[in-house]
PDB file of N, CA and C in Angstrom:
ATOM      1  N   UNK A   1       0.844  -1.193   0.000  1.00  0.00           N
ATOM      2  CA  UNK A   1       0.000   0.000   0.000  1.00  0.00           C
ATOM      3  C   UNK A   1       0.879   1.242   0.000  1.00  0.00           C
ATOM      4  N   UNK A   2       0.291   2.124  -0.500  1.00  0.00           N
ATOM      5  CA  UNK A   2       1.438   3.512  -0.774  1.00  0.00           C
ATOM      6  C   UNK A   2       0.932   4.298   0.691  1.00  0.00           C
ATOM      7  N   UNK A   3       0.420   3.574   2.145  1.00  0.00           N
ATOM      8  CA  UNK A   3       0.628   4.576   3.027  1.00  0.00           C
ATOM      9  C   UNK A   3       1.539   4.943   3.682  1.00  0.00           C
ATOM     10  N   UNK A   4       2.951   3.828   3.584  1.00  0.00           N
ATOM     11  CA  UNK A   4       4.179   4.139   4.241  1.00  0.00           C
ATOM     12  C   UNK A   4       4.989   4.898   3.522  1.00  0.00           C
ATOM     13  N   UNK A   5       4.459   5.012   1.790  1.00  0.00           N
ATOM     14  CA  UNK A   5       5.433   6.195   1.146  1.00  0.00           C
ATOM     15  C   UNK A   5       4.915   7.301   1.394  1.00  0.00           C
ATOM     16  N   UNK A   6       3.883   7.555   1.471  1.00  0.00           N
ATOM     17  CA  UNK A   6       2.358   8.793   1.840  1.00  0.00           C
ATOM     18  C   UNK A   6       3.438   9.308   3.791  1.00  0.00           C
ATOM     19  N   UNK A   7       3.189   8.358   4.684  1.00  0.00           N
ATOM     20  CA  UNK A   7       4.094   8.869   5.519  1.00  0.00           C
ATOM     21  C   UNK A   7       5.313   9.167   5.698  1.00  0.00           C
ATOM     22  N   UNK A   8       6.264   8.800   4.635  1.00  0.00           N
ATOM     23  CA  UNK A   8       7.360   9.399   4.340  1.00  0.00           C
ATOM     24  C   UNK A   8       7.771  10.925   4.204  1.00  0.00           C
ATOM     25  N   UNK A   9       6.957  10.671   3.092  1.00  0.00           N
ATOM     26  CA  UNK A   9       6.342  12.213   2.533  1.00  0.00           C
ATOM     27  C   UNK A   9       5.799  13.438   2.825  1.00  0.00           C
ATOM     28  N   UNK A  10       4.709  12.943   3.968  1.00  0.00           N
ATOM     29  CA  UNK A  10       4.378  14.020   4.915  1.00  0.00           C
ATOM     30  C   UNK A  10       4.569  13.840   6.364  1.00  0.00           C
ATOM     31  N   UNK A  11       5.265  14.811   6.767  1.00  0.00           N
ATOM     32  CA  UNK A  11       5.377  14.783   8.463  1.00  0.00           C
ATOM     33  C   UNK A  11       3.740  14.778   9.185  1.00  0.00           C
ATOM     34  N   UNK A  12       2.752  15.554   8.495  1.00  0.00           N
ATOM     35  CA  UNK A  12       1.529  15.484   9.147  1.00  0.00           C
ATOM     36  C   UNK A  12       0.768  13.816   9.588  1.00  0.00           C
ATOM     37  N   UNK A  13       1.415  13.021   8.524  1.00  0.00           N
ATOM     38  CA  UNK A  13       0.573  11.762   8.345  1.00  0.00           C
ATOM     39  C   UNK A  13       1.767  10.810   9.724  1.00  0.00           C
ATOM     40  N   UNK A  14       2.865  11.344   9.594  1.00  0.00           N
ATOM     41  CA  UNK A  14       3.771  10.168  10.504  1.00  0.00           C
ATOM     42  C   UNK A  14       3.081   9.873  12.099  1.00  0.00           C
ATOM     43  N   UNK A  15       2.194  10.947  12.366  1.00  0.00           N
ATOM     44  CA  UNK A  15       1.723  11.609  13.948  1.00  0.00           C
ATOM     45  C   UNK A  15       0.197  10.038  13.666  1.00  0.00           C
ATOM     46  N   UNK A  16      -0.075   9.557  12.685  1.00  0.00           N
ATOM     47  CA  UNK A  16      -1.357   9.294  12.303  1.00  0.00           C
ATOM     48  C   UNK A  16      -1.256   7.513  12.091  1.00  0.00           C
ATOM     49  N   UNK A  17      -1.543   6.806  13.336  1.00  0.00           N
ATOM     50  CA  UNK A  17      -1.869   5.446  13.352  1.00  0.00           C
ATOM     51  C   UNK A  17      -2.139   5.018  11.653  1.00  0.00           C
ATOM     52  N   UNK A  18      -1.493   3.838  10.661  1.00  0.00           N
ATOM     53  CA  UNK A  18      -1.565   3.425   9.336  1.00  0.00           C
ATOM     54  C   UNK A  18      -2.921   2.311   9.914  1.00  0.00           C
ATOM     55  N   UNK A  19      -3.216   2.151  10.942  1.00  0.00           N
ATOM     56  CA  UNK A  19      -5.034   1.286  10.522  1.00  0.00           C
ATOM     57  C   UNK A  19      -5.733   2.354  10.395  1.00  0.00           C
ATOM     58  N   UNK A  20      -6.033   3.619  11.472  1.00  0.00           N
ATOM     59  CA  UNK A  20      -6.535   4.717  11.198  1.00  0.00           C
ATOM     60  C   UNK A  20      -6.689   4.957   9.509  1.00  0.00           C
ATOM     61  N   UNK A  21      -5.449   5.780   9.151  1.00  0.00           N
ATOM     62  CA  UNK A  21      -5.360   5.535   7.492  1.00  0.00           C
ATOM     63  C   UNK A  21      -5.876   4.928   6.729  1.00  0.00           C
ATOM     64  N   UNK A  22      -5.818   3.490   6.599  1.00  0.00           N
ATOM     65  CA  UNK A  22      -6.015   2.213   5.960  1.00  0.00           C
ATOM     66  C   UNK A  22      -7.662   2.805   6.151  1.00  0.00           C
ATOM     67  N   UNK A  23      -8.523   2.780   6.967  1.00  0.00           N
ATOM     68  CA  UNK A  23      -9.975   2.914   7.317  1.00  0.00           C
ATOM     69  C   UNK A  23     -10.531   4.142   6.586  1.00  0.00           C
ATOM     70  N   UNK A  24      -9.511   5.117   6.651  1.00  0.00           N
ATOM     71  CA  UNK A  24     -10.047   6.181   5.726  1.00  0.00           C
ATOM     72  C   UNK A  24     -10.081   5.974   4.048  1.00  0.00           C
ATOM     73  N   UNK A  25      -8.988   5.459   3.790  1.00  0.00           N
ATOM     74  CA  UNK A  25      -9.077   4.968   2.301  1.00  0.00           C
ATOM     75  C   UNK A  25     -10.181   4.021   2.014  1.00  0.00           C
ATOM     76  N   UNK A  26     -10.187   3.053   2.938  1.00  0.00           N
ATOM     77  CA  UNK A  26     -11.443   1.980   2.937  1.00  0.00           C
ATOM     78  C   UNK A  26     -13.020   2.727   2.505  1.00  0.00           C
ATOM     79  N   UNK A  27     -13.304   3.571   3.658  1.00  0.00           N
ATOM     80  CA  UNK A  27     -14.202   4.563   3.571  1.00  0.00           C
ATOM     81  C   UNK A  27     -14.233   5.460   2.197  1.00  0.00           C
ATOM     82  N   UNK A  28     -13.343   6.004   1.805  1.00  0.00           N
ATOM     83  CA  UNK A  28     -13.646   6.762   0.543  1.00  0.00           C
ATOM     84  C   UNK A  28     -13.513   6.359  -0.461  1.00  0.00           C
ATOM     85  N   UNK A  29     -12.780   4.678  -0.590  1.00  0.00           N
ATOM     86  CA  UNK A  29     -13.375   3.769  -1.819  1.00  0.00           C
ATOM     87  C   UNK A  29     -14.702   2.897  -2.058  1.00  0.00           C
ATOM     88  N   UNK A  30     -15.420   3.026  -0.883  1.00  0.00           N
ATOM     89  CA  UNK A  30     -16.617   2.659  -0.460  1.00  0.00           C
ATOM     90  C   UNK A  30     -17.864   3.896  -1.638  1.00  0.00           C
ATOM     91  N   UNK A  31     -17.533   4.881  -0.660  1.00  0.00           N
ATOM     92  CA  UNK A  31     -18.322   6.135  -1.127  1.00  0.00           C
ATOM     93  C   UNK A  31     -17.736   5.953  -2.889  1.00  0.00           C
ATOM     94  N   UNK A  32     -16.766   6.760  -3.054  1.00  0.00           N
ATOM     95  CA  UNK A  32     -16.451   6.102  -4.639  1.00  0.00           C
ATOM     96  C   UNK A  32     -17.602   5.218  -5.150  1.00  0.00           C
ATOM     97  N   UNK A  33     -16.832   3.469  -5.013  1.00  0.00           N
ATOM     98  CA  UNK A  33     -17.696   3.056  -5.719  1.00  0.00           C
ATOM     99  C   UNK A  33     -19.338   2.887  -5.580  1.00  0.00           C
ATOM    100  N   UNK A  34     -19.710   3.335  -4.599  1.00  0.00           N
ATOM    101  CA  UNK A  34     -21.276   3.338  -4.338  1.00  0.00           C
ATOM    102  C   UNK A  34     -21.658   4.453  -5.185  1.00  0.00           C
ATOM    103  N   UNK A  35     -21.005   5.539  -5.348  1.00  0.00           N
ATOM    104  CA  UNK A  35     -21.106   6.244  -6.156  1.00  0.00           C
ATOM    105  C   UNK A  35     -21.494   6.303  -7.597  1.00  0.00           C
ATOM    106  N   UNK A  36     -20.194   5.778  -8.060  1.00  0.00           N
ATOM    107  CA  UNK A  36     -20.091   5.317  -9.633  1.00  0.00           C
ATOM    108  C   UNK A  36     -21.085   4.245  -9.899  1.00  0.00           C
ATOM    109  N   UNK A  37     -21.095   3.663  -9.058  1.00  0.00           N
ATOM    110  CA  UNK A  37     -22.032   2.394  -9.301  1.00  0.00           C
ATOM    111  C   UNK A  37     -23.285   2.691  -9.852  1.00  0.00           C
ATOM    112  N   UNK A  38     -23.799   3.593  -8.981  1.00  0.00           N
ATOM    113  CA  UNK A  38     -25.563   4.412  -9.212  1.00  0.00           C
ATOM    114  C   UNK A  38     -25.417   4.919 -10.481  1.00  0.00           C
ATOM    115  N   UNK A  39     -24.494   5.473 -10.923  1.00  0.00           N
ATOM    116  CA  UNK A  39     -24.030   6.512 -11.884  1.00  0.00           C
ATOM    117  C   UNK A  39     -24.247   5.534 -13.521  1.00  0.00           C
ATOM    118  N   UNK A  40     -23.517   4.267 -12.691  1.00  0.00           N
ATOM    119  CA  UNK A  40     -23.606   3.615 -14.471  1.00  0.00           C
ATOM    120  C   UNK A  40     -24.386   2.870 -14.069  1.00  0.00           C
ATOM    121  N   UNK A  41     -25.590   2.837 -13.230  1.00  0.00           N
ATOM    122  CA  UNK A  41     -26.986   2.225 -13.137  1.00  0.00           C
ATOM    123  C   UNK A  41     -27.923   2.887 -13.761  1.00  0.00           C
ATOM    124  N   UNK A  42     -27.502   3.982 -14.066  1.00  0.00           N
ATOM    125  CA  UNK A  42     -28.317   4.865 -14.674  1.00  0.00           C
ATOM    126  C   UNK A  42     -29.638   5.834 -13.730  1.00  0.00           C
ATOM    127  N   UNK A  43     -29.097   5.684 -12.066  1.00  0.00           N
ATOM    128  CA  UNK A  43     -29.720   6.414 -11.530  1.00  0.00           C
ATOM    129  C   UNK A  43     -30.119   7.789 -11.829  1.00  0.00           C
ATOM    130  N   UNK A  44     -30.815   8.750 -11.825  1.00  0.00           N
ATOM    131  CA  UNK A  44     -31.801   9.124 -12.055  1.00  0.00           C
ATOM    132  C   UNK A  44     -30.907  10.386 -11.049  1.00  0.00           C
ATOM    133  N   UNK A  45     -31.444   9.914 -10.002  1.00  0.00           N
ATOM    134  CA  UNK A  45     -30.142  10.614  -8.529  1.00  0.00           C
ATOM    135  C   UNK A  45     -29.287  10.009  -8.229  1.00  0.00           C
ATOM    136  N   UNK A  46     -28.180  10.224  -8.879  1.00  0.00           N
ATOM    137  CA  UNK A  46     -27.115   8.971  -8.235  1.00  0.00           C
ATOM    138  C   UNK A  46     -26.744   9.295  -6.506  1.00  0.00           C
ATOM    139  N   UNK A  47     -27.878  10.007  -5.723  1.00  0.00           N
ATOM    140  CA  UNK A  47     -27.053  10.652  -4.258  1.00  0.00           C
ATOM    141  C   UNK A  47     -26.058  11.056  -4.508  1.00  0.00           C
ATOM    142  N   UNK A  48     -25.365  12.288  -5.212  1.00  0.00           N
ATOM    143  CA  UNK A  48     -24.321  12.986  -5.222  1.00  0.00           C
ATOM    144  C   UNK A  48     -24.277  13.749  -3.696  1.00  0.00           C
ATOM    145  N   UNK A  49     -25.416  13.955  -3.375  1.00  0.00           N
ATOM    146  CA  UNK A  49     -25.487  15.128  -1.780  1.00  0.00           C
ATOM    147  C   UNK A  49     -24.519  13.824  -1.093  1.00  0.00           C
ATOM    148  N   UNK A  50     -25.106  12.346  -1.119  1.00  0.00           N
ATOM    149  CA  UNK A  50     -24.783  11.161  -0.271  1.00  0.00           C
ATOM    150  C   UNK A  50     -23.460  11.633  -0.380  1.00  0.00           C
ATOM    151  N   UNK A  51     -22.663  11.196  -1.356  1.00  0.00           N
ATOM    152  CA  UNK A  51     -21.254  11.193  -1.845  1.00  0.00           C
ATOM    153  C   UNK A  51     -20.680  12.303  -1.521  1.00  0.00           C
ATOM    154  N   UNK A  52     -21.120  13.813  -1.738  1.00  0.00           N
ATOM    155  CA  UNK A  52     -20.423  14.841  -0.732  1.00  0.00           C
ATOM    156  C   UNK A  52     -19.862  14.532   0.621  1.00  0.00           C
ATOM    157  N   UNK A  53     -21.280  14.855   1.246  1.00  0.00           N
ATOM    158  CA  UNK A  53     -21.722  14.511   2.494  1.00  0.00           C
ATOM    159  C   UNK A  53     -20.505  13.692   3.219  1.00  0.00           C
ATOM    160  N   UNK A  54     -20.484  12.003   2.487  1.00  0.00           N
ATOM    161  CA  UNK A  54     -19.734  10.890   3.148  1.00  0.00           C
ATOM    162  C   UNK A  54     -18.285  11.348   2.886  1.00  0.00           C
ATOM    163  N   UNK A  55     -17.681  12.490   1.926  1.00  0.00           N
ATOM    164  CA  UNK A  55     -16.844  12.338   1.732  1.00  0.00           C
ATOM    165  C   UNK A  55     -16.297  14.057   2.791  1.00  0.00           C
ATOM    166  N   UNK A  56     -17.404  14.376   2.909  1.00  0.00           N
ATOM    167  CA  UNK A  56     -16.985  15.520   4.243  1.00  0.00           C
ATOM    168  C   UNK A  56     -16.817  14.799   5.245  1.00  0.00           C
ATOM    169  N   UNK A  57     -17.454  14.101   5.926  1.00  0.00           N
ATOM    170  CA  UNK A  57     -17.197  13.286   6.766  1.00  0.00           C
ATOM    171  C   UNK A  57     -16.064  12.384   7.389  1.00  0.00           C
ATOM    172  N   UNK A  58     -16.087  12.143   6.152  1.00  0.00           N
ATOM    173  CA  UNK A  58     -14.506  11.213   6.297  1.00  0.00           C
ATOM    174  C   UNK A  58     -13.461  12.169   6.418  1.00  0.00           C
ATOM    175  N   UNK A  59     -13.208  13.374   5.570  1.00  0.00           N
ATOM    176  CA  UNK A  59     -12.418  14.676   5.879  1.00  0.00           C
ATOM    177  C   UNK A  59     -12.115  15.182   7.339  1.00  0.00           C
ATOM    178  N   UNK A  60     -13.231  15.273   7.721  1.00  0.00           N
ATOM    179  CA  UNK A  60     -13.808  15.716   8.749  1.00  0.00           C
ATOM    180  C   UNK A  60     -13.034  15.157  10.431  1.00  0.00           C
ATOM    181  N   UNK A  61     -13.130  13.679   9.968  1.00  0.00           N
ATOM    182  CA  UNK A  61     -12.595  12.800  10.984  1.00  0.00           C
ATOM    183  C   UNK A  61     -10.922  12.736  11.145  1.00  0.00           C
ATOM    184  N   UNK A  62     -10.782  12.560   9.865  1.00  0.00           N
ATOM    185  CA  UNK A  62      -9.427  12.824   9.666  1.00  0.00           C
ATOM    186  C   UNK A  62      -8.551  13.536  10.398  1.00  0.00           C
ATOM    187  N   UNK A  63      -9.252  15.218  10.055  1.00  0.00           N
ATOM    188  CA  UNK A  63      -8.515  15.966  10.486  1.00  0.00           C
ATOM    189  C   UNK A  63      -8.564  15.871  12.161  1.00  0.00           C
ATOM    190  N   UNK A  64     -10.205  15.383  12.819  1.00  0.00           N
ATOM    191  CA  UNK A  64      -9.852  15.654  13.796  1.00  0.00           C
ATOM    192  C   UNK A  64      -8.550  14.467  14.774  1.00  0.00           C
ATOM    193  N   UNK A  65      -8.458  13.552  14.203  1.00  0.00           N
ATOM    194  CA  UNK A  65      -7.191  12.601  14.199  1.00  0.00           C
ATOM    195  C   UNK A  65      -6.321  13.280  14.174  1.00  0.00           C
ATOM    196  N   UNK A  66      -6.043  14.306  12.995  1.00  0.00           N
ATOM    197  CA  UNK A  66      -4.360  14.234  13.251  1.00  0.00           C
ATOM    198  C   UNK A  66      -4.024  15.821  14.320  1.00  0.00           C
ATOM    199  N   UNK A  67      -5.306  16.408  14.497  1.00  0.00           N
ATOM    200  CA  UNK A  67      -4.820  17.608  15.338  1.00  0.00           C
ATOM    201  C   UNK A  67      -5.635  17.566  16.793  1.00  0.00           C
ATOM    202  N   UNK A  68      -5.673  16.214  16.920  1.00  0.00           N
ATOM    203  CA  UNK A  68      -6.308  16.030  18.216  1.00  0.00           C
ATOM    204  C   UNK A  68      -5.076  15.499  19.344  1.00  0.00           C
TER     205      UNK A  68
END
């Protein structure tokens, strides 16, 4: 997985447990493909608000992880 080059790279991420990490990527490939999925279902609404929303969220948590 590219999170140990990702913590190389940034001093912000070294402060930041890699399962933590790992869970956030999990989470926003989730949203992703639930996303796309609707999208080439030909939904109608693919929940784009959903897909914001989940993807503020996950932001959201993040940050409060690494400046908590």
């Amino acid at each position: 997985m590219l999170i140990p080059l990702l913590k190389k790279e940034r001093e912000s991420l070294r402060i930041v447990y890699s399962l933590v990490l790992q869970n956030l990527v999990d989470c926003l490939e989730k949203a992703f493909k639930a996303f796309f999925r609707r999208c080439k279902a030909g939904a109608k609404n693919p929940a784009f608000l959903d897909f914001v929303l989940s993807i503020a969220t996950i932001a959201s948590a993040f940050l409060k992880v690494i400046f908590l």
